[in-house]
PDB file of N, CA and C in Angstrom:
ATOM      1  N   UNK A   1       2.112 -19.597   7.245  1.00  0.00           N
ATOM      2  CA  UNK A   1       2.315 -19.368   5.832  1.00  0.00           C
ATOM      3  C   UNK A   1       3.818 -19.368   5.553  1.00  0.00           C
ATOM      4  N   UNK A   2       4.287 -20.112   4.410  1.00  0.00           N
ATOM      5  CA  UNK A   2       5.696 -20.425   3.887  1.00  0.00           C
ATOM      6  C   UNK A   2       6.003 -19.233   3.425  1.00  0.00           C
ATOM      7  N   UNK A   3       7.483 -18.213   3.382  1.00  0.00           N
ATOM      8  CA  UNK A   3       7.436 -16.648   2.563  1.00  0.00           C
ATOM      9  C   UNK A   3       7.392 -17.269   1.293  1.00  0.00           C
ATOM     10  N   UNK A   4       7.858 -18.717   0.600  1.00  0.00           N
ATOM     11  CA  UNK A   4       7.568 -18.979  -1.048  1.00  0.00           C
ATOM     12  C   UNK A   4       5.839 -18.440  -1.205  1.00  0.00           C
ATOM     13  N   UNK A   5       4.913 -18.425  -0.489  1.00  0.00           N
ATOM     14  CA  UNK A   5       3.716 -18.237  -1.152  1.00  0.00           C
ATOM     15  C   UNK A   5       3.581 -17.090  -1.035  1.00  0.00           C
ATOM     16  N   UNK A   6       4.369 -15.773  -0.324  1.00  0.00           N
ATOM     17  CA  UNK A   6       4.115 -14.685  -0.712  1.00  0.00           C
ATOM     18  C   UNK A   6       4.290 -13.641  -1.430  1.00  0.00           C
ATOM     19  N   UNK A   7       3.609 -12.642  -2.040  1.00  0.00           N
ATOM     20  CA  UNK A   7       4.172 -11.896  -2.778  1.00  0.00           C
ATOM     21  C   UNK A   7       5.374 -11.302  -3.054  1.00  0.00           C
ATOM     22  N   UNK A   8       6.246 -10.630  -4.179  1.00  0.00           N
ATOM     23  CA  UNK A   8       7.355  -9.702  -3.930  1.00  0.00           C
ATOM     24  C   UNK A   8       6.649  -8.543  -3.986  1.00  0.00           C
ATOM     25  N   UNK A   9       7.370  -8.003  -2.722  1.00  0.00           N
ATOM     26  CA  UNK A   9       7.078  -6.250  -2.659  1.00  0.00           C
ATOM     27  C   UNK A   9       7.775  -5.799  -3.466  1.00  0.00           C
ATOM     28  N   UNK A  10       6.608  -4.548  -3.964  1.00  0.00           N
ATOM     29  CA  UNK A  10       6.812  -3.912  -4.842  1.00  0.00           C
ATOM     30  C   UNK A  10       6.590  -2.281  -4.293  1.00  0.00           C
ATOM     31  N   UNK A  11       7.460  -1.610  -5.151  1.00  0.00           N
ATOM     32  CA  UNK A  11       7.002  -0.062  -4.569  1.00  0.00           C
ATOM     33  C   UNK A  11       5.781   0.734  -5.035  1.00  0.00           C
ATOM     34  N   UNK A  12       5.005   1.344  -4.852  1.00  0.00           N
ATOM     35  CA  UNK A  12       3.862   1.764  -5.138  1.00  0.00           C
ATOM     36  C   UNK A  12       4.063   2.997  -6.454  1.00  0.00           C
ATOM     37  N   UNK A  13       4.858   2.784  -6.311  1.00  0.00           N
ATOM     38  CA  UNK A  13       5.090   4.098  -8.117  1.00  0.00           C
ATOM     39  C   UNK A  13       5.955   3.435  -8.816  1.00  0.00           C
ATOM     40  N   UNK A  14       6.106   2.030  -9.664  1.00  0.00           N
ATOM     41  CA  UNK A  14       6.907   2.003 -10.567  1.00  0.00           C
ATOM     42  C   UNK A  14       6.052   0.923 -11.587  1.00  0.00           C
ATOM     43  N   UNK A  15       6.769   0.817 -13.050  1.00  0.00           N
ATOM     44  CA  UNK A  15       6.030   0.084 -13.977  1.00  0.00           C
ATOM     45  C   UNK A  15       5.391  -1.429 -13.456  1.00  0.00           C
ATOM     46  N   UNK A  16       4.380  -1.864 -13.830  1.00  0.00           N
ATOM     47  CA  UNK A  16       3.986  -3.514 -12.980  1.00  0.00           C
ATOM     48  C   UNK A  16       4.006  -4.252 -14.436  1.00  0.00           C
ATOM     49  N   UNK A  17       3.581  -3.251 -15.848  1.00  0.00           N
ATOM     50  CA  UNK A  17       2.979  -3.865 -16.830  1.00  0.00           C
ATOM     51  C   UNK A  17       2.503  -3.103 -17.538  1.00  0.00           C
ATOM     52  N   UNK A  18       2.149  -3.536 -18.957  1.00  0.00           N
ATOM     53  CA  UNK A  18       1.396  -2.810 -19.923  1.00  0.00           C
ATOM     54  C   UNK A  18       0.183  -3.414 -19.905  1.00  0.00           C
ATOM     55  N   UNK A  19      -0.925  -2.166 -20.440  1.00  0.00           N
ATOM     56  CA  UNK A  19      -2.148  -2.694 -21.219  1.00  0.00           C
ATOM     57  C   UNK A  19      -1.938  -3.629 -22.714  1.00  0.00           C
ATOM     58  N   UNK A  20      -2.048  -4.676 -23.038  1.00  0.00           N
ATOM     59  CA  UNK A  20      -2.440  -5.346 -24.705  1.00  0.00           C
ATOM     60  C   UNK A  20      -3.193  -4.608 -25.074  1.00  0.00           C
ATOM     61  N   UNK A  21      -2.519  -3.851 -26.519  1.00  0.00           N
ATOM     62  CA  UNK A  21      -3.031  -3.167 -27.572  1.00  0.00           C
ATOM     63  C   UNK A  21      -4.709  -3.997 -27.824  1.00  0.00           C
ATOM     64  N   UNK A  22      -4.521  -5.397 -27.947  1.00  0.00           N
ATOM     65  CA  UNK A  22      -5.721  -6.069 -28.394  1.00  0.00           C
ATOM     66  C   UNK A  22      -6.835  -5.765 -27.535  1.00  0.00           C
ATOM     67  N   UNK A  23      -6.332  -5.736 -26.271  1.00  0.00           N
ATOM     68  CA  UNK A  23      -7.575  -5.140 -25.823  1.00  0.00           C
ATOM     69  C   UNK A  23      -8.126  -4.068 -24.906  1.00  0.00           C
ATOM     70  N   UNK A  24      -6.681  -3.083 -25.243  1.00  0.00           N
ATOM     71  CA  UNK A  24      -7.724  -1.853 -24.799  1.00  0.00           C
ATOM     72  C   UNK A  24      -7.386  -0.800 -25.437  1.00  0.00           C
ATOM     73  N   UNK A  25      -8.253  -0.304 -27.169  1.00  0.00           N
ATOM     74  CA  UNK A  25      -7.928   0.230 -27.759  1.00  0.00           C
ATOM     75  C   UNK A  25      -7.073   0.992 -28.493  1.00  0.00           C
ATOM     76  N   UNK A  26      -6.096  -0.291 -28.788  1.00  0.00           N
ATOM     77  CA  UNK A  26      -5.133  -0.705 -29.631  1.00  0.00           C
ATOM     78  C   UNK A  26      -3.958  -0.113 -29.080  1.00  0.00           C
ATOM     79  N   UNK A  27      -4.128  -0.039 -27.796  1.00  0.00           N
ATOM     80  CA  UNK A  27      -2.530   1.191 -27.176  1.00  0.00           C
ATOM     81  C   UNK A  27      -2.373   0.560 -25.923  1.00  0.00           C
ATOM     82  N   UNK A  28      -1.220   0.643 -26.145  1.00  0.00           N
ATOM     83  CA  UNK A  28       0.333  -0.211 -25.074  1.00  0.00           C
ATOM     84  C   UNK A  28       0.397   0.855 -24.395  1.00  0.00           C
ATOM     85  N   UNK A  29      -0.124   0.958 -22.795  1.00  0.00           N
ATOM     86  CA  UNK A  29       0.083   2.118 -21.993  1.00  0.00           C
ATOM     87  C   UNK A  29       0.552   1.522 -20.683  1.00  0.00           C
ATOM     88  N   UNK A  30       1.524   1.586 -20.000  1.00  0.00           N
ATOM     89  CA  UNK A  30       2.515   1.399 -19.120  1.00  0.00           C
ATOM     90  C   UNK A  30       1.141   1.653 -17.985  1.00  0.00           C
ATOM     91  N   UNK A  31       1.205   0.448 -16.648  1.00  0.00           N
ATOM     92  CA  UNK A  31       0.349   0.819 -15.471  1.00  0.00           C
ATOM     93  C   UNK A  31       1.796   0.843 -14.469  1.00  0.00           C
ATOM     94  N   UNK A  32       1.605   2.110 -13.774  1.00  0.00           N
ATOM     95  CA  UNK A  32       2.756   2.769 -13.056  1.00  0.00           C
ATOM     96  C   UNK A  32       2.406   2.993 -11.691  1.00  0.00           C
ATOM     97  N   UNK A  33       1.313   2.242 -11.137  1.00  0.00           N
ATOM     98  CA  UNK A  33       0.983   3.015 -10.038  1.00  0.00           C
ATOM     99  C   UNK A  33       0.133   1.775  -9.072  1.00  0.00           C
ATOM    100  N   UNK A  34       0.245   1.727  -8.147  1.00  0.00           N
ATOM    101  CA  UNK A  34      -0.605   1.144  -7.395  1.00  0.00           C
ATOM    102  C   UNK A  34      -0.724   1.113  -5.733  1.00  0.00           C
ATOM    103  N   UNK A  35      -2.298   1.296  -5.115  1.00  0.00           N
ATOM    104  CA  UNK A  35      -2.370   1.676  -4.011  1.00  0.00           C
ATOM    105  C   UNK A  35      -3.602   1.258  -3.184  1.00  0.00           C
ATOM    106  N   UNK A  36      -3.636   0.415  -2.046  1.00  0.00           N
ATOM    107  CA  UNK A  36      -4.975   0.269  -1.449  1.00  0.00           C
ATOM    108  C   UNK A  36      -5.468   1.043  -0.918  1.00  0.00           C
ATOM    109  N   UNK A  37      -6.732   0.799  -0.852  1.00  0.00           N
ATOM    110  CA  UNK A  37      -7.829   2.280  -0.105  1.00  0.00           C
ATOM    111  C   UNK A  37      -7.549   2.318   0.892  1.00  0.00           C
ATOM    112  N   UNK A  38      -7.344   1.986   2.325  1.00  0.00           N
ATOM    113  CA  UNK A  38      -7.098   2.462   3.377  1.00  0.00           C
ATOM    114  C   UNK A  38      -5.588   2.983   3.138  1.00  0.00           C
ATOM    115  N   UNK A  39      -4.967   2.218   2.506  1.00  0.00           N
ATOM    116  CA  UNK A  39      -3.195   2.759   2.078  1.00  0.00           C
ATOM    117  C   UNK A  39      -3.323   4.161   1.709  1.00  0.00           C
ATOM    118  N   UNK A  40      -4.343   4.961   0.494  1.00  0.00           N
ATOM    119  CA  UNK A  40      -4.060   5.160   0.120  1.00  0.00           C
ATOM    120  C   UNK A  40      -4.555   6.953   1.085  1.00  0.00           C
ATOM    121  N   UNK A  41      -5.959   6.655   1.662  1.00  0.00           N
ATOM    122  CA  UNK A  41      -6.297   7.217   2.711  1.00  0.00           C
ATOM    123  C   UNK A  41      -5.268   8.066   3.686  1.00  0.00           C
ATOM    124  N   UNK A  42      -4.435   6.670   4.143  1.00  0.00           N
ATOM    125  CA  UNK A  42      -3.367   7.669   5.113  1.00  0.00           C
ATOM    126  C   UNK A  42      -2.461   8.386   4.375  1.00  0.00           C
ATOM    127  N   UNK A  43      -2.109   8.043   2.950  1.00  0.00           N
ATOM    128  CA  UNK A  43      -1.203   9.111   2.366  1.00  0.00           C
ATOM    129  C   UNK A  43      -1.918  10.426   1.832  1.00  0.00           C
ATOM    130  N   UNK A  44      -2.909   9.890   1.408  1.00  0.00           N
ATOM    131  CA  UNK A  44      -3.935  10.970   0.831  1.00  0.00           C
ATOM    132  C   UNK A  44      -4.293  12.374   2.251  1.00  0.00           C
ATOM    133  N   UNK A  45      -4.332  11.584   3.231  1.00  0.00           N
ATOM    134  CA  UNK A  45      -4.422  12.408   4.327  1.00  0.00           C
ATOM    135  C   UNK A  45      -3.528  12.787   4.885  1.00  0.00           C
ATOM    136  N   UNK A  46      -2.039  13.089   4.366  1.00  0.00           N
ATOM    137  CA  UNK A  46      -0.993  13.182   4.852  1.00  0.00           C
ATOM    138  C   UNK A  46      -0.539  12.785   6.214  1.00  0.00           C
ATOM    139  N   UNK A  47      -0.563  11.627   6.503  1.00  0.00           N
ATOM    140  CA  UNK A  47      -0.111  10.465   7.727  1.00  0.00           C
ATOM    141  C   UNK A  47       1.247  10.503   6.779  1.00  0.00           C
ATOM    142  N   UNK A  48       2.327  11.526   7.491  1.00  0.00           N
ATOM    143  CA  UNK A  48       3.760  11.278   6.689  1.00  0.00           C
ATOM    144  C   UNK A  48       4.571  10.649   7.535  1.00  0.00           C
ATOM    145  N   UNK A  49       4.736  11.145   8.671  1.00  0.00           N
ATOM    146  CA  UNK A  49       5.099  10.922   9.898  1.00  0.00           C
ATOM    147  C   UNK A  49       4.542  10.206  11.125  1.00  0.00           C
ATOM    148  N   UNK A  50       5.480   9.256  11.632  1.00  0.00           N
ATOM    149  CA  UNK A  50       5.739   7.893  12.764  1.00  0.00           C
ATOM    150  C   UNK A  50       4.469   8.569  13.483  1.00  0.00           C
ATOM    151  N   UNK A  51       3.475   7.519  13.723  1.00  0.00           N
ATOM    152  CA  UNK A  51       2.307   8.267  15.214  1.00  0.00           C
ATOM    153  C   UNK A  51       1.145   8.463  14.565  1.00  0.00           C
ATOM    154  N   UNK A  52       1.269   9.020  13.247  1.00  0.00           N
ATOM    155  CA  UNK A  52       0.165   9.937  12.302  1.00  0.00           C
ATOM    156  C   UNK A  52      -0.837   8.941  11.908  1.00  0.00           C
ATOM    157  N   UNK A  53      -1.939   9.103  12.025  1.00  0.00           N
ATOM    158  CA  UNK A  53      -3.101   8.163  11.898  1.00  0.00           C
ATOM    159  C   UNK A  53      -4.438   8.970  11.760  1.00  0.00           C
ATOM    160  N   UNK A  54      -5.096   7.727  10.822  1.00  0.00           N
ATOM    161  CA  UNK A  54      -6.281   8.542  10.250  1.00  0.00           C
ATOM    162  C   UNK A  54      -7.464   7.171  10.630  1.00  0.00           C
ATOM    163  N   UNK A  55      -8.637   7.967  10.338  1.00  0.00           N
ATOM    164  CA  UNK A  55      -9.797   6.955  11.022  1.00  0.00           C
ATOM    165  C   UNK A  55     -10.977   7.350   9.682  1.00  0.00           C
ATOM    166  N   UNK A  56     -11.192   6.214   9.143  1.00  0.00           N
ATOM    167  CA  UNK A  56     -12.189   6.246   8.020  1.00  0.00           C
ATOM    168  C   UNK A  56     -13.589   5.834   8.070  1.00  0.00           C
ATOM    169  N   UNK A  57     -14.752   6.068   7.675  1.00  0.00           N
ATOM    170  CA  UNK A  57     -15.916   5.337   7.758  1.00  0.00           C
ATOM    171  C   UNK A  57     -16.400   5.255   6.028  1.00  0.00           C
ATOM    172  N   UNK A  58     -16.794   4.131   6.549  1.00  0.00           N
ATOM    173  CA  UNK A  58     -17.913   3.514   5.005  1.00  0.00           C
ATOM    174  C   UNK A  58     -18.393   2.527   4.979  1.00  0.00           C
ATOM    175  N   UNK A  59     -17.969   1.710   4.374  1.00  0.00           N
ATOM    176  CA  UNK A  59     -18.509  -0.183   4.583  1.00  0.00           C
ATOM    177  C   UNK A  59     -18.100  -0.937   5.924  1.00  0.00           C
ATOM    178  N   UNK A  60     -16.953  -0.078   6.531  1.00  0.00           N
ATOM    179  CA  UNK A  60     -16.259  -0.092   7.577  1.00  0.00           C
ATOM    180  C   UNK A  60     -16.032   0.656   8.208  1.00  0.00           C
ATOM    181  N   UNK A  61     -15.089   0.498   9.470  1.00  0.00           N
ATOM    182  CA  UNK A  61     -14.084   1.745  10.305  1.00  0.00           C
ATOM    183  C   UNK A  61     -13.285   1.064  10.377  1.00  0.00           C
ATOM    184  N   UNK A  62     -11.856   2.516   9.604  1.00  0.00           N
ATOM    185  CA  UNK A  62     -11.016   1.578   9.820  1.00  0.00           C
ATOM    186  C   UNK A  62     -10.262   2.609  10.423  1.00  0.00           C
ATOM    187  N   UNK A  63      -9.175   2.624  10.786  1.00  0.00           N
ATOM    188  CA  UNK A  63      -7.962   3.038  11.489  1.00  0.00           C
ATOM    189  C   UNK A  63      -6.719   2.732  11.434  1.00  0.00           C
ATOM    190  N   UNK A  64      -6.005   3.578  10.576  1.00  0.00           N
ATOM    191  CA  UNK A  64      -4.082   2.854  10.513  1.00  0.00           C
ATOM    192  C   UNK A  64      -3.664   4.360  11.335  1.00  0.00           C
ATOM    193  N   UNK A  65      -2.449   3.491  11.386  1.00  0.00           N
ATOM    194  CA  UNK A  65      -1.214   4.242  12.065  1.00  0.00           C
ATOM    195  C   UNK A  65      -0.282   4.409  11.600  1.00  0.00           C
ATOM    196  N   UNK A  66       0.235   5.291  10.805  1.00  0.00           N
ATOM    197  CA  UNK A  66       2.129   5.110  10.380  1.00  0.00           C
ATOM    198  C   UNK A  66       2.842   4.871  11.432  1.00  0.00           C
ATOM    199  N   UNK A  67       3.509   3.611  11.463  1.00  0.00           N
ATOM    200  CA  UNK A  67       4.226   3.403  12.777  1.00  0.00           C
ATOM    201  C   UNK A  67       5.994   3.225  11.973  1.00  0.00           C
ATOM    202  N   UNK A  68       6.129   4.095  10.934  1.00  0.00           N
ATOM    203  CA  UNK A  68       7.500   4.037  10.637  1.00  0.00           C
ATOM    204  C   UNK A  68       7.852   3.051   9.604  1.00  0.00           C
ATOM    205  N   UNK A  69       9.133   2.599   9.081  1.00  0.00           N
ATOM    206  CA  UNK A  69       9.672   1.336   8.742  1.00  0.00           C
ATOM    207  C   UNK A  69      10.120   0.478   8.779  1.00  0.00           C
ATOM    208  N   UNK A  70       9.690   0.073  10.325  1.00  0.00           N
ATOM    209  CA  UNK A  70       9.967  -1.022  10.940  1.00  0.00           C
ATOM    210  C   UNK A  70       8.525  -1.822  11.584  1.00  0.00           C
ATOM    211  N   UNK A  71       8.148  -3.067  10.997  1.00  0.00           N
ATOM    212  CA  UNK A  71       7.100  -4.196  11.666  1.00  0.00           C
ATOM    213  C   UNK A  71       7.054  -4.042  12.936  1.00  0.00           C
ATOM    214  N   UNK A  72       5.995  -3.712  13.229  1.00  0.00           N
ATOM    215  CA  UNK A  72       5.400  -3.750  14.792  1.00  0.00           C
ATOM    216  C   UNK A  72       4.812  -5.042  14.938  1.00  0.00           C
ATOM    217  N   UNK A  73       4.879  -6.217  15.651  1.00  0.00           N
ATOM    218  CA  UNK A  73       4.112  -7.038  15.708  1.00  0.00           C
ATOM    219  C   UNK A  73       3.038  -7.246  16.756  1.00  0.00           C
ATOM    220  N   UNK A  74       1.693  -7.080  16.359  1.00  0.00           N
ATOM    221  CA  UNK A  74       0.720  -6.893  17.600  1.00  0.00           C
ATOM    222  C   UNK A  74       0.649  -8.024  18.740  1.00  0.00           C
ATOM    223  N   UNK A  75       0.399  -7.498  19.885  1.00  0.00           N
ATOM    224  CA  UNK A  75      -0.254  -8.477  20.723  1.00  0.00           C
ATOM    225  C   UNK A  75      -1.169  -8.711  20.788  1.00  0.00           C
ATOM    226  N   UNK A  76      -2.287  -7.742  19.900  1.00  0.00           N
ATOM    227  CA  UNK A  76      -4.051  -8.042  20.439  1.00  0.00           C
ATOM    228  C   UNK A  76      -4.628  -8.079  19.259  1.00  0.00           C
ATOM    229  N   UNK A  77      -3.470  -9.157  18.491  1.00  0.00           N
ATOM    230  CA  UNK A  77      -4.538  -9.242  16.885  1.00  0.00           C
ATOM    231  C   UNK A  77      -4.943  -8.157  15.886  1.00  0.00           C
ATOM    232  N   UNK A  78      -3.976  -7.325  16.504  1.00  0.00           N
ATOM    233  CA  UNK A  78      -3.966  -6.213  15.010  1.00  0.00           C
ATOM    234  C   UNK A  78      -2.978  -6.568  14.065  1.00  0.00           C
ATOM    235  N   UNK A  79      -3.461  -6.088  12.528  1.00  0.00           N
ATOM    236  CA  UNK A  79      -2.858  -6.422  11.540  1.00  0.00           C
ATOM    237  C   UNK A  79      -1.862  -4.961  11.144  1.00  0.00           C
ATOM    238  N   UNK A  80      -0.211  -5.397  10.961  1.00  0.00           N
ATOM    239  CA  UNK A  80       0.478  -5.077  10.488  1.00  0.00           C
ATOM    240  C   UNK A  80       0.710  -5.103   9.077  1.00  0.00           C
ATOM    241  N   UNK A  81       0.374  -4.128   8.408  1.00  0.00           N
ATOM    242  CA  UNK A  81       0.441  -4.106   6.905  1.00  0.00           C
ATOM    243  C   UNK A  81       1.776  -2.815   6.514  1.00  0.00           C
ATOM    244  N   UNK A  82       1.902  -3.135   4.877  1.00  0.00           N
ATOM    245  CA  UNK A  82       2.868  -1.559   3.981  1.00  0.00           C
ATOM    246  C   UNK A  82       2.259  -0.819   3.976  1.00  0.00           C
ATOM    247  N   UNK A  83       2.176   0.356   4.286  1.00  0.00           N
ATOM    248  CA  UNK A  83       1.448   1.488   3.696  1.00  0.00           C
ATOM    249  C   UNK A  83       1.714   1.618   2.104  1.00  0.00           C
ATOM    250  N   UNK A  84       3.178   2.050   2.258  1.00  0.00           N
ATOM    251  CA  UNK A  84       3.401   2.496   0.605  1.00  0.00           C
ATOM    252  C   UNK A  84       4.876   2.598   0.947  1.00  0.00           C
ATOM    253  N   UNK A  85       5.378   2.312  -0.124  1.00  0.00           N
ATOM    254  CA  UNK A  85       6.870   2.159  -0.889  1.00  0.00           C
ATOM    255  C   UNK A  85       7.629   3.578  -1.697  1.00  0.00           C
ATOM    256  N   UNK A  86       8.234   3.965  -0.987  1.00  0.00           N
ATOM    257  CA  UNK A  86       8.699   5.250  -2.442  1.00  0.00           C
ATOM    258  C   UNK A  86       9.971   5.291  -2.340  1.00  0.00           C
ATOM    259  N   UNK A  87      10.693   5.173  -3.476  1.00  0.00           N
ATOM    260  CA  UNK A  87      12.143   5.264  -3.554  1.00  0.00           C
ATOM    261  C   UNK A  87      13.004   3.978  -2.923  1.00  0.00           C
ATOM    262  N   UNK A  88      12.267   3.261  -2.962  1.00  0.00           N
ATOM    263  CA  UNK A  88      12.686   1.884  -1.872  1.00  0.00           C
ATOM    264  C   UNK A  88      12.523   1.889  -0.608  1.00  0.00           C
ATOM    265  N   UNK A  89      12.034   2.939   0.172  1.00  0.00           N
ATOM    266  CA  UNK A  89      11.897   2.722   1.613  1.00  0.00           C
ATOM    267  C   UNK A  89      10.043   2.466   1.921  1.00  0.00           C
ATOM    268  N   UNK A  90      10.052   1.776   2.829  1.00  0.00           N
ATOM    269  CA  UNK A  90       8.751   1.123   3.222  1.00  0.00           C
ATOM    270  C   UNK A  90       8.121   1.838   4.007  1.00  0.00           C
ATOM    271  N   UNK A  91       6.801   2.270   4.258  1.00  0.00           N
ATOM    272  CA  UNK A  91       6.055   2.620   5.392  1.00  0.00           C
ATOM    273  C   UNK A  91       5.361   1.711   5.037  1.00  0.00           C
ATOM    274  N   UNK A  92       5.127   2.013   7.225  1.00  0.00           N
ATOM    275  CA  UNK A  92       3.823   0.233   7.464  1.00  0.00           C
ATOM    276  C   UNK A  92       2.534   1.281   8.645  1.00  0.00           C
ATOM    277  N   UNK A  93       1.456   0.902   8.031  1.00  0.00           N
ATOM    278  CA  UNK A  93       0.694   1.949   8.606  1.00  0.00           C
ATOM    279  C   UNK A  93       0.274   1.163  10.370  1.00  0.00           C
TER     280      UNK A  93
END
């Protein structure tokens, strides 16, 4: 994959956009927030700190790791993802 086709990171608490008055009852309300479910899991479960890892069940099992703010790149086909963004610094679960 070329980095032109990928997203810009963004931090998980700041403006992305408004709602159109036209269509969602007539009010311009700022969306300020955004977070994936397993993302949001390890913060929700306080995984603050490098090591800290949580293990989920539902449609899946899943399992992250805060491994800090620095890319770990796997050897055995695990996926390196952001956790979450605050203040400009990155966690990658």
């Amino acid at each position: 994959m070329f980095p032109k086709n990928l997203t810009t990171v963004k931090a998980s608490s700041e403006i992305y956009g408004s709602t159109s008055p036209r269509s969602f009852l007539g009010l311009e309300i700022p969306v300020a927030g955004i977070v994936g479910d397993q993302q949001g899991a390890l913060f929700g479960q306080t995984c603050f700190g490098k090591g800290l890892s949580k293990n989920t069940y539902g449609t899946g099992c899943f399992l992250l790791m805060n491994i800090g703010r620095k890319p770990v790149l796997s050897r055995k086909n695990l996926l390196t993802t952001i956790a979450w963004g605050i203040d400009r610094k990155l966690n990658m679960p």
